[in-house]
C-alpha atoms as a PDB file:
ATOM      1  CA  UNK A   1       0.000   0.000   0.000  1.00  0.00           C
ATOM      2  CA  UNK A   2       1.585   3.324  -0.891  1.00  0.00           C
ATOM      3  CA  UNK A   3       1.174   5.514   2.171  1.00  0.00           C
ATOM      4  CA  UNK A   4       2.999   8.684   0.543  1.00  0.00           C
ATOM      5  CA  UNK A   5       3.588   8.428  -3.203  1.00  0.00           C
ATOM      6  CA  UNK A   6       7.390   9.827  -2.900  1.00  0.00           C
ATOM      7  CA  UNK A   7       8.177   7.472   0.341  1.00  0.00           C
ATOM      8  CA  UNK A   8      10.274   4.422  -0.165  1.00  0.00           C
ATOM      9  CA  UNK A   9       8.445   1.058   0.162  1.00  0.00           C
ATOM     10  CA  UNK A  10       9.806   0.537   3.587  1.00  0.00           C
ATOM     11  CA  UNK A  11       9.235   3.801   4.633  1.00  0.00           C
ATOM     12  CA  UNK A  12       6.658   2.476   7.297  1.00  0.00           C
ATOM     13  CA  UNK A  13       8.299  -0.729   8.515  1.00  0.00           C
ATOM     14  CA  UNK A  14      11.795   1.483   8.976  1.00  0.00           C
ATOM     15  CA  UNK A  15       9.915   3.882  10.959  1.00  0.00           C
ATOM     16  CA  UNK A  16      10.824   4.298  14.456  1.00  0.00           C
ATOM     17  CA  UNK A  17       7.358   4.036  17.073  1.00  0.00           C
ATOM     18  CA  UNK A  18       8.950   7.786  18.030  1.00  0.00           C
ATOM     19  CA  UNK A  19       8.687   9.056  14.265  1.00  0.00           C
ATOM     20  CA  UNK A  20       5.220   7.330  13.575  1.00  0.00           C
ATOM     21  CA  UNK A  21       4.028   9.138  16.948  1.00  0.00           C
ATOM     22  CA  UNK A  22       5.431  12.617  15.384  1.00  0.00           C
ATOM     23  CA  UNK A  23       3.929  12.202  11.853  1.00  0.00           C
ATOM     24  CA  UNK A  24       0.682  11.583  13.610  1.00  0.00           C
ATOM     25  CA  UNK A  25       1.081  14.282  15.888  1.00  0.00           C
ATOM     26  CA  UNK A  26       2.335  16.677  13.798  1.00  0.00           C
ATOM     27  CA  UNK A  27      -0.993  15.785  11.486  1.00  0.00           C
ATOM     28  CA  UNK A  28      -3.356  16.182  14.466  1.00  0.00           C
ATOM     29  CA  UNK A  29      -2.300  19.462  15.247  1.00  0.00           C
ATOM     30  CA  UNK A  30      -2.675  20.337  11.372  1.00  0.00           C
ATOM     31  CA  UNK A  31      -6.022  18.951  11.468  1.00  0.00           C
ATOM     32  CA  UNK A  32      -6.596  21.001  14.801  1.00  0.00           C
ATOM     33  CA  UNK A  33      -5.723  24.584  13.122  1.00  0.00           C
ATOM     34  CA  UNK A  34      -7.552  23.501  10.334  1.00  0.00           C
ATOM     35  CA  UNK A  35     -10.909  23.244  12.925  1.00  0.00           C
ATOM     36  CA  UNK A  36     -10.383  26.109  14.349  1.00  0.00           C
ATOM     37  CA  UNK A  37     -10.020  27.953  11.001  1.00  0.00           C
ATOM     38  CA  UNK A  38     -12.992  26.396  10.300  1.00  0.00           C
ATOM     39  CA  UNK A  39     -15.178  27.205  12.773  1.00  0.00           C
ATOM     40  CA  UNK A  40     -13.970  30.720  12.751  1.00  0.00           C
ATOM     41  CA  UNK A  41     -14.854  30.810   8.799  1.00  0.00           C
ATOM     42  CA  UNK A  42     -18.186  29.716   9.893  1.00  0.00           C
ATOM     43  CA  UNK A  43     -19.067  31.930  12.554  1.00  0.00           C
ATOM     44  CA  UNK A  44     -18.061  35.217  10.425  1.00  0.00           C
ATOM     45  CA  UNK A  45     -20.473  33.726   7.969  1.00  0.00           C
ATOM     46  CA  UNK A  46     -23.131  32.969  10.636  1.00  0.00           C
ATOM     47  CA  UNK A  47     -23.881  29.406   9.967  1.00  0.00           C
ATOM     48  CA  UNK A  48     -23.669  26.492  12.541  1.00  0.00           C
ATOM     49  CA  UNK A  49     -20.561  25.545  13.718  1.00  0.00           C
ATOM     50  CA  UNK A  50     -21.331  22.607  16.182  1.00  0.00           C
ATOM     51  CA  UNK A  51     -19.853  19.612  14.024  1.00  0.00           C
ATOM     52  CA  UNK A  52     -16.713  21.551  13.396  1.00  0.00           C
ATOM     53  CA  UNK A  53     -16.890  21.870  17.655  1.00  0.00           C
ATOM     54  CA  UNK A  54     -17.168  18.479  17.956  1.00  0.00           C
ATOM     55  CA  UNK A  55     -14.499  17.310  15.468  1.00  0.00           C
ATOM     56  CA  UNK A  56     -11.858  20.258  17.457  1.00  0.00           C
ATOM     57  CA  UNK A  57     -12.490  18.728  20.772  1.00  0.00           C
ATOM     58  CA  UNK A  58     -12.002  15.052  19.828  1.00  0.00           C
ATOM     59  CA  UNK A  59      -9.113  16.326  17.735  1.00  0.00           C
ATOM     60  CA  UNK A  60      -7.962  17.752  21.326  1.00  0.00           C
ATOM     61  CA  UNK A  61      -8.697  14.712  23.278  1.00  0.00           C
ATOM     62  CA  UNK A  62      -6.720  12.946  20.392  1.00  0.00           C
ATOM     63  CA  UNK A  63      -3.792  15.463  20.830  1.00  0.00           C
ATOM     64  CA  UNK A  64      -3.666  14.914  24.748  1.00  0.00           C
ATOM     65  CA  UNK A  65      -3.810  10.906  24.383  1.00  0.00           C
ATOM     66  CA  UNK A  66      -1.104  11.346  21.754  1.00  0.00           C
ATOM     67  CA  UNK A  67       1.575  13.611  24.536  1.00  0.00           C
ATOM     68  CA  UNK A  68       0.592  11.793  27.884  1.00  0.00           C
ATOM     69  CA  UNK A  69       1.550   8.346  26.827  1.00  0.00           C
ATOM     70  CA  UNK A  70      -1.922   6.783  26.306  1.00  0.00           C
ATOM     71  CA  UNK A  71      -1.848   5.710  22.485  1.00  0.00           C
ATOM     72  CA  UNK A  72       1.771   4.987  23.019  1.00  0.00           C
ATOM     73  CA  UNK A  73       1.303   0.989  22.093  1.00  0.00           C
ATOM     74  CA  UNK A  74      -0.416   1.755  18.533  1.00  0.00           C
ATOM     75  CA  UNK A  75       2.722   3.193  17.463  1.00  0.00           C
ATOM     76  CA  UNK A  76       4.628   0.004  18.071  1.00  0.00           C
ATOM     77  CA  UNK A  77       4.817  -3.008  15.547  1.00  0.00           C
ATOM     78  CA  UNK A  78       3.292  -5.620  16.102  1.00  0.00           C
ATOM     79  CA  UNK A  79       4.437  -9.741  14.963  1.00  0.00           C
END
């Protein structure tokens, strides 16, 4: 499966549990700013922001799980 159309093949399986965590971190927050860009758009345009709410807090609840250690074992392969 091609993850990233420039990575190598092995890109994943080479991938240190530290650097998956950081890709997927660094994505989160991307996906965060995005929300909050979002729901700002929305409100200057006065329609209903409440999904875009949602989606920023579970994106923040994500973000917290992601630096306190909690989704630490998805990061790690697995045999």
């Amino acid at each position: 499966m091609i993850l990233f159309e420039r990575a190598p093949a092995d890109a994943l399986s080479t991938a240190t549990p530290e650097d998956r965590l950081a890709a997927v971190h660094a994505f989160t927050t991307r996906c965060r700013a995005y929300a909050v860009a979002e729901i700002a758009r929305r409100g200057a345009a006065g329609r209903a922001t409440d999904e875009w709410e949602s989606y920023l807090r579970f994106t923040d609840h994500t973000l917290k799980e992601l630096e306190d250690g909690t989704l630490d074992h998805w990061f790690v392969e697995k045999s």
